[in-house]
N, C-alpha and C. Protein backbone atom coordinates (compact mmCIF):
# COMPACT_ATOMS: atom_id res chain seq x y z
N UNK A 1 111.42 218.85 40.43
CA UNK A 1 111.64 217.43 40.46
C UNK A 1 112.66 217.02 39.41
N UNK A 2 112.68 217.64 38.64
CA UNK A 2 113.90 217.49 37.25
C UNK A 2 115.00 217.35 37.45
N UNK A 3 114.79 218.87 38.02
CA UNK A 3 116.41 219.44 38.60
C UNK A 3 116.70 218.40 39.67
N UNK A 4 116.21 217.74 40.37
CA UNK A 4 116.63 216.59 41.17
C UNK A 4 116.96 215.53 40.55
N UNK A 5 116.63 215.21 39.23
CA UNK A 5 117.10 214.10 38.61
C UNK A 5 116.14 212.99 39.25
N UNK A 6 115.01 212.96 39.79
CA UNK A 6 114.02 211.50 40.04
C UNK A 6 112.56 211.99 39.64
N UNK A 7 112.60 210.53 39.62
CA UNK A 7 111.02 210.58 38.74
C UNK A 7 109.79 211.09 39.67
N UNK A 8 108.56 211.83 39.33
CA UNK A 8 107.52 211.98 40.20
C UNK A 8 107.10 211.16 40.93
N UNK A 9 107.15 210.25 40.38
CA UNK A 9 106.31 208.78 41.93
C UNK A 9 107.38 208.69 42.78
N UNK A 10 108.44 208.73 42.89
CA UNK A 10 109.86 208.60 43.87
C UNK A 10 110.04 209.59 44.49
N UNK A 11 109.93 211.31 44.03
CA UNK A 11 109.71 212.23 44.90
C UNK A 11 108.02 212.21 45.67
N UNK A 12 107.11 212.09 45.04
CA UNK A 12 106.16 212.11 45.90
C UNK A 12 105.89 210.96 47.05
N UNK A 13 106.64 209.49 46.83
CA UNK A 13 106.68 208.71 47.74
C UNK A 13 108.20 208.87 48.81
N UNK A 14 109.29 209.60 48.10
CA UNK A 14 109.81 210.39 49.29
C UNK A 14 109.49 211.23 50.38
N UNK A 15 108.54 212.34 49.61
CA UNK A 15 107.98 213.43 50.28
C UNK A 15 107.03 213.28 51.45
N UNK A 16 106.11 212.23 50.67
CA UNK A 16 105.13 211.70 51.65
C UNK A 16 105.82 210.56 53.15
N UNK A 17 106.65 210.17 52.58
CA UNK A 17 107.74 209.11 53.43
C UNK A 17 108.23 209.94 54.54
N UNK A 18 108.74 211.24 54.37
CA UNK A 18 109.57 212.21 54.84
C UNK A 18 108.50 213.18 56.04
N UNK A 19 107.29 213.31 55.30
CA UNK A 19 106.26 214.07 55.95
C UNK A 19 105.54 213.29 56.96
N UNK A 20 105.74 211.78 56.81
CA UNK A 20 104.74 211.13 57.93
C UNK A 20 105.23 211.09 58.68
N UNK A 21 106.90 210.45 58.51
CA UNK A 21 107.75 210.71 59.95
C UNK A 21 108.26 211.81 60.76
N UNK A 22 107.82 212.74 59.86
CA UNK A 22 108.07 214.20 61.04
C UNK A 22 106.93 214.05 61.73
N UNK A 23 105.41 214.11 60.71
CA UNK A 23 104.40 213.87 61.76
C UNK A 23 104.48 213.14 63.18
N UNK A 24 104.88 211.95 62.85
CA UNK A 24 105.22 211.07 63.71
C UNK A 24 105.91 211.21 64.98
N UNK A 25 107.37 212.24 64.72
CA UNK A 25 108.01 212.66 65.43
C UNK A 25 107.64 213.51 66.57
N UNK A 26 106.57 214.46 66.07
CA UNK A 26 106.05 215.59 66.70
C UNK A 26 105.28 215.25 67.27
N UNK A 27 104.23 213.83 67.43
CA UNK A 27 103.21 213.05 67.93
C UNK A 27 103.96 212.60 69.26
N UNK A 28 104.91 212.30 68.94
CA UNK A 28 106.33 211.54 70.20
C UNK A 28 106.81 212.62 71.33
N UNK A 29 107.18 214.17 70.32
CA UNK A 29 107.51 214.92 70.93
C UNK A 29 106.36 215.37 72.07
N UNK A 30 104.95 215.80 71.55
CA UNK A 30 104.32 216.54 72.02
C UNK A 30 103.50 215.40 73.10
N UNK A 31 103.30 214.07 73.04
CA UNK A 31 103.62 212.94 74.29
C UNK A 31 104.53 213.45 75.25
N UNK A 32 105.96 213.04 74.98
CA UNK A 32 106.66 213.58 75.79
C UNK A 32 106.63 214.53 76.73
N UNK A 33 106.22 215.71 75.71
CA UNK A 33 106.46 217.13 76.55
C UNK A 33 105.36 217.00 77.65
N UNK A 34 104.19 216.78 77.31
CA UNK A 34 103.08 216.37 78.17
C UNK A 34 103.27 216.08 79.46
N UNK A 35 103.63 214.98 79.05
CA UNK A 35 104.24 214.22 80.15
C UNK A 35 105.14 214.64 81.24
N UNK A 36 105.92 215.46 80.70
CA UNK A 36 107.69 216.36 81.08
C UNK A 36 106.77 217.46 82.19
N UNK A 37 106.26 218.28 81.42
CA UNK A 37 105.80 219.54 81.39
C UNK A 37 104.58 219.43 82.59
N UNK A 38 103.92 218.04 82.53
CA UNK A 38 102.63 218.21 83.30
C UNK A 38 103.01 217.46 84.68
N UNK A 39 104.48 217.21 85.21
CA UNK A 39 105.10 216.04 86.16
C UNK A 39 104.12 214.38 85.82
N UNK A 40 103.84 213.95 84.76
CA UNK A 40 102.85 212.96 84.81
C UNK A 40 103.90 211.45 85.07
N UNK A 41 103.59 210.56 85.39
CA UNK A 41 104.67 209.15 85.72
C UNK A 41 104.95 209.14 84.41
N UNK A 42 105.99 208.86 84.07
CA UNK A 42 106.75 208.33 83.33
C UNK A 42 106.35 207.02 82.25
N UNK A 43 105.74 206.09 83.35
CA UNK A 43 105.11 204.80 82.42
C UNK A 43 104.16 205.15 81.33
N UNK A 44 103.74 206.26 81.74
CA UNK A 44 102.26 206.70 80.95
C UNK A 44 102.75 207.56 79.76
N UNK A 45 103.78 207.99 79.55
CA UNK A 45 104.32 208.90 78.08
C UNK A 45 105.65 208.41 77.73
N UNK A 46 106.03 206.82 78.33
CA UNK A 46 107.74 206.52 77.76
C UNK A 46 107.16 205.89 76.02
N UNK A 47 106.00 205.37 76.13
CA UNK A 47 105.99 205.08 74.83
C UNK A 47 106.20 206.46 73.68
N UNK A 48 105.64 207.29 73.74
CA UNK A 48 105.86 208.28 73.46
C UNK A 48 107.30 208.92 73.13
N UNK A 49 107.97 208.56 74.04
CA UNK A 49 109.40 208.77 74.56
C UNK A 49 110.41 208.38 72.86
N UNK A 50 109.92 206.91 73.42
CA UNK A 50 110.23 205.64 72.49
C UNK A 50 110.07 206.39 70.75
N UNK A 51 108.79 206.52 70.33
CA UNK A 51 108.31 207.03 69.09
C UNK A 51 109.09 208.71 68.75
N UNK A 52 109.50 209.60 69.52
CA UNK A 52 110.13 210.64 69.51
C UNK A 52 111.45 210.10 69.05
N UNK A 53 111.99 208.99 69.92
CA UNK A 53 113.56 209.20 69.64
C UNK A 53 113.56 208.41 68.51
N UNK A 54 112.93 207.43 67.83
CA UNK A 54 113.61 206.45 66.77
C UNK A 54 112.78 207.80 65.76
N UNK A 55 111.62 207.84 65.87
CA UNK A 55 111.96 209.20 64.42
C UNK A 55 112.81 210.17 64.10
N UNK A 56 113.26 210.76 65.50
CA UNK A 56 114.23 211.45 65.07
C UNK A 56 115.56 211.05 64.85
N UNK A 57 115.99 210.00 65.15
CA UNK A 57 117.19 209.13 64.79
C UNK A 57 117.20 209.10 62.88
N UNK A 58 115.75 208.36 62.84
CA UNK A 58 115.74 208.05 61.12
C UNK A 58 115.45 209.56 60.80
N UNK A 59 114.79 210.34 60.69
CA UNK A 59 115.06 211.69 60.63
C UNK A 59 116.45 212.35 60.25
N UNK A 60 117.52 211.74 61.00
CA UNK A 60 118.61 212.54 61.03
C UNK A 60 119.22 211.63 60.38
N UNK A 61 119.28 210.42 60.26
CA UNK A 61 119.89 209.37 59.07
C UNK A 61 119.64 209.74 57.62
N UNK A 62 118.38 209.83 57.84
CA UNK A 62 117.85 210.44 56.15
C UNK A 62 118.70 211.64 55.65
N UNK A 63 118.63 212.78 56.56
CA UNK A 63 119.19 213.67 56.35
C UNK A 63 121.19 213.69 56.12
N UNK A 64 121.65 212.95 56.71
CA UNK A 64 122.67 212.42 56.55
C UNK A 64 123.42 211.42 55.42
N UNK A 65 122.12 210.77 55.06
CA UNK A 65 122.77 209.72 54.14
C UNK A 65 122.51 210.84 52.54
N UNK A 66 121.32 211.53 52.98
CA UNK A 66 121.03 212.76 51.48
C UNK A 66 122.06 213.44 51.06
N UNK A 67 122.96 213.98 52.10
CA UNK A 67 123.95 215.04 51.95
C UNK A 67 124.74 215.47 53.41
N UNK A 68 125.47 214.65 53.31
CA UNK A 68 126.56 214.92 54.53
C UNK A 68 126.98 216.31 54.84
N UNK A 69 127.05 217.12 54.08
CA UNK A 69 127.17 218.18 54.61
C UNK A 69 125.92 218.83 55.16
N UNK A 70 125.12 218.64 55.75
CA UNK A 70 123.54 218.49 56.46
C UNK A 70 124.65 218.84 58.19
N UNK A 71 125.63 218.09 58.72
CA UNK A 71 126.22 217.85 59.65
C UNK A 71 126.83 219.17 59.98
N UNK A 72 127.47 220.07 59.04
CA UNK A 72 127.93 221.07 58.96
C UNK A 72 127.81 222.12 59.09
N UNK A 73 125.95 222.72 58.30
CA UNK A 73 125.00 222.99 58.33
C UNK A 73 124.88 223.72 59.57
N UNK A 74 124.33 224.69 59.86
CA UNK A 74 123.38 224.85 61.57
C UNK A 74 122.27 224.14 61.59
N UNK A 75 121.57 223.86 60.34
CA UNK A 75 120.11 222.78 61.07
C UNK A 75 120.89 221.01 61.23
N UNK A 76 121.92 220.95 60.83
CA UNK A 76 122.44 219.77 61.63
C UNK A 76 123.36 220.10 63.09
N UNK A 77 124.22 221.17 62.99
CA UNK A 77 124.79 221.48 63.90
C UNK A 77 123.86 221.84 65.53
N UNK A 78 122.75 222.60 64.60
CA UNK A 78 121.53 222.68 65.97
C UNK A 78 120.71 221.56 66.37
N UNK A 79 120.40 220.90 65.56
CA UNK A 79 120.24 219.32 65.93
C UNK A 79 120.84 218.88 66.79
N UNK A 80 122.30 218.09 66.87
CA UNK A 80 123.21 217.60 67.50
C UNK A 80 123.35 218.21 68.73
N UNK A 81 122.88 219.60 68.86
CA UNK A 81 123.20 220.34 70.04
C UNK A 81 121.92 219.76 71.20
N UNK A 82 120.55 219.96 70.13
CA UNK A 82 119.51 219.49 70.99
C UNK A 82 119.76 217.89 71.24
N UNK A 83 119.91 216.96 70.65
CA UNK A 83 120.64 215.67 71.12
C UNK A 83 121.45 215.56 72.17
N UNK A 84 122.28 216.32 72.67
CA UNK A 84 123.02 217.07 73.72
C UNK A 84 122.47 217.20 75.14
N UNK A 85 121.47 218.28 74.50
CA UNK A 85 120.68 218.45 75.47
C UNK A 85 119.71 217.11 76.11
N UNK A 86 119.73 216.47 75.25
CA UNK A 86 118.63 215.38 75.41
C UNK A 86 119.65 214.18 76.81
N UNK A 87 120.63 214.35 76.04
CA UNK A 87 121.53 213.56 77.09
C UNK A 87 122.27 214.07 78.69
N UNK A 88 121.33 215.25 78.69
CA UNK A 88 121.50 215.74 79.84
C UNK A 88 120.60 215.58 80.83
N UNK A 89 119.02 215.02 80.32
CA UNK A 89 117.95 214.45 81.04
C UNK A 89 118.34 213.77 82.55
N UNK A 90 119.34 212.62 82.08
CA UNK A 90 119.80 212.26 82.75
C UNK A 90 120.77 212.56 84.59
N UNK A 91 121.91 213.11 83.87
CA UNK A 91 122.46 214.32 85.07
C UNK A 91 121.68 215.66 85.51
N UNK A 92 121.27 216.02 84.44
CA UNK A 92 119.74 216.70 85.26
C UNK A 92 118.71 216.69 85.10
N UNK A 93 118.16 215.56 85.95
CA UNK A 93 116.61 215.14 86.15
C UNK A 93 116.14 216.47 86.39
N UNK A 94 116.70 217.26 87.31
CA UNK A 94 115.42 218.28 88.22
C UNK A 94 115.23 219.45 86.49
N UNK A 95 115.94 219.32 86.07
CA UNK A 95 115.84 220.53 84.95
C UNK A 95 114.93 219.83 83.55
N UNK A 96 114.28 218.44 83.64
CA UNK A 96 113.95 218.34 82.38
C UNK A 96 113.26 219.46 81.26
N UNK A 97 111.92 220.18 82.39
CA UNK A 97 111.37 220.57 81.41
C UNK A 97 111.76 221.84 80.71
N UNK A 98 113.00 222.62 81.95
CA UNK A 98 113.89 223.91 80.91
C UNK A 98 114.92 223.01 80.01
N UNK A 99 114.67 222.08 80.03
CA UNK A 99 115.85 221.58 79.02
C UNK A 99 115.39 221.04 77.48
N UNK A 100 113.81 221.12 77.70
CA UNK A 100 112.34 220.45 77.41
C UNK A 100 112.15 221.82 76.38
N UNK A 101 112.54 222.93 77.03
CA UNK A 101 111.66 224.02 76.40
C UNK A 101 112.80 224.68 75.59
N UNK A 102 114.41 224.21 76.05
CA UNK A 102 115.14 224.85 75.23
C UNK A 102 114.98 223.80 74.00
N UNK A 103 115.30 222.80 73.83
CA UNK A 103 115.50 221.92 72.25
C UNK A 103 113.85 222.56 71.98
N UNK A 104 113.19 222.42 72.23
CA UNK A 104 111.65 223.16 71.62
C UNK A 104 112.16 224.31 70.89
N UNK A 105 112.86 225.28 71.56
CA UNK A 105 113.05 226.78 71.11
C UNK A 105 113.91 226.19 69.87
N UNK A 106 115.14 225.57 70.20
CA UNK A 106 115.88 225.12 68.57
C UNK A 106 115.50 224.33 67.64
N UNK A 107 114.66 223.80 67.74
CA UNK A 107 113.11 223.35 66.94
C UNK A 107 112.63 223.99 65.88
N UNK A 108 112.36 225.16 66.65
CA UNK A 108 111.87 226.11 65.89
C UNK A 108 112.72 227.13 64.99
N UNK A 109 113.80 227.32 65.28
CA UNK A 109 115.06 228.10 64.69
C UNK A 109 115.58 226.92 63.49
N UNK A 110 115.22 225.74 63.98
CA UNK A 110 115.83 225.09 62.75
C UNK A 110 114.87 225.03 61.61
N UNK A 111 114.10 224.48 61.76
CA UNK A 111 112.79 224.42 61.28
C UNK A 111 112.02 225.62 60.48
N UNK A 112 112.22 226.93 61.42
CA UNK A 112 111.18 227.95 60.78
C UNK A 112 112.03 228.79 59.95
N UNK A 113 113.25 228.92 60.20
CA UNK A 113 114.38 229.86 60.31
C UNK A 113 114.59 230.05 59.05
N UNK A 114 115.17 231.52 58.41
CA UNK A 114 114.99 231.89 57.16
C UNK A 114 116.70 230.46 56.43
N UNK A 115 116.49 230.08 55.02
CA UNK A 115 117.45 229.44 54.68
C UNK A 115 118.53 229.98 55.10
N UNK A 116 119.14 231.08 55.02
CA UNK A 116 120.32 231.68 55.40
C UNK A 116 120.85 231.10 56.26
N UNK A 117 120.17 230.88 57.39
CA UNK A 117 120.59 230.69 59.11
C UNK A 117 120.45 228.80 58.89
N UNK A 118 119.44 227.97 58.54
CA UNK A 118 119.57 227.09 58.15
C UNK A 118 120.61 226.37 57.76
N UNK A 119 121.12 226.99 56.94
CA UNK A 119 122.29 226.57 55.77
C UNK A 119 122.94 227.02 55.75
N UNK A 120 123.65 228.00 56.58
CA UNK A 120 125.16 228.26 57.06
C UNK A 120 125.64 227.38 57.30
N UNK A 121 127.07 227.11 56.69
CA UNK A 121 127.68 226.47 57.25
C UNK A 121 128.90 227.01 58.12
N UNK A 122 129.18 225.80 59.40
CA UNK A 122 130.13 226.57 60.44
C UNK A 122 131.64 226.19 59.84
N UNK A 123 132.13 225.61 58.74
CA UNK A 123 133.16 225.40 58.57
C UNK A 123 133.32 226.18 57.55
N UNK A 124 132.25 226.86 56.17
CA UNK A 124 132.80 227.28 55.44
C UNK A 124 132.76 228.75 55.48
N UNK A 125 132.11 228.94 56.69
CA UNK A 125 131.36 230.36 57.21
C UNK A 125 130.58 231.44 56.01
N UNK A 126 129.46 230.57 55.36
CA UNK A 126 128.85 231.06 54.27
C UNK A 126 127.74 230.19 54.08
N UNK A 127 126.28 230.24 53.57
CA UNK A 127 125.37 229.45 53.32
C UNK A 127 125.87 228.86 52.00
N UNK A 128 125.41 227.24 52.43
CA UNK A 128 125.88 226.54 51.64
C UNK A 128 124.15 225.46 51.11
N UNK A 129 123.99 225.38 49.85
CA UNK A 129 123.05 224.73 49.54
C UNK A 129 123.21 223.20 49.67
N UNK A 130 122.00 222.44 50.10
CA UNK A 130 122.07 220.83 50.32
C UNK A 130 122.02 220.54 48.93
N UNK A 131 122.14 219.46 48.61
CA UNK A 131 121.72 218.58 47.36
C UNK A 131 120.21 217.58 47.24
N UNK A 132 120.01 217.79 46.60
CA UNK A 132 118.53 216.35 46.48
C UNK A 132 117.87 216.35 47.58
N UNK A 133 117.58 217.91 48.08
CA UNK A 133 116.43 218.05 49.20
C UNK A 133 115.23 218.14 49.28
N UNK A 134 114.53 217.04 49.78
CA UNK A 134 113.23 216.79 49.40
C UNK A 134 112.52 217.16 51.03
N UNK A 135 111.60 217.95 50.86
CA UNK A 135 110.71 218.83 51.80
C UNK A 135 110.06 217.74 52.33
N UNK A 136 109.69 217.98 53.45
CA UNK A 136 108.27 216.74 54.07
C UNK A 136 108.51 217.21 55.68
């Protein structure tokens, strides 16, 4: 917390800030997928829908406004890709849920994935460390 330069109540009300809305996110996601995955109507998991995409929007703002080079990154670069994918729902309806199960799979590569692969960056072709990264 030092080495970050902020005080303990500001990282732990970051952290905790940071950790509810992933929760949150994954509450949206795993609605969704439900929904995707089980053919269920639509009316019955868009709220869901709804709560998936604005967390991960502020999700990726946070991460953005922390350290722009986050964008550069593969866990931003793989992000943006699944965003991608997300906008393909559309032109292909019949494919949601392989399209459902691929951003799932880069989910997990971003997420679980050793720092190395994380924090490569594609422009400087070398892992590059974030700044003032607070876990949650």
């Amino acid at each position: 917390m030092r080495k970050q330069g902020i005080s303990e109540k500001r990282f732990w009300v970051q952290r905790l800030s940071k950790t509810s809305l992933r929760a949150l996110h994954i509450l949206g996601i795993v609605g969704v997928g439900g929904g995707i995955l089980l053919s269920v109507d639509k009316t019955q998991w868009l709220n869901y829908w709804y709560l998936a995409m604005t967390t991960g929007c502020i999700l990726m703002l946070w991460e953005i406004v922390r350290d722009w080079r986050w964008l550069i990154q593969l866990k931003g670069v793989l992000t943006l890709v699944k965003v991608g994918l997300l906008g393909l729902f559309v032109p292909l309806a019949n494919f949601k849920p392989e399209l459902l199960i691929a951003i799932l799979f880069l989910s997990v590569i971003v997420s679980h994935g050793p720092a190395g692969l994380r924090h490569y960056s594609i422009v400087h072709r070398r892992q590059i460390d974030s700044k003032k990264e607070i876990k949650g």
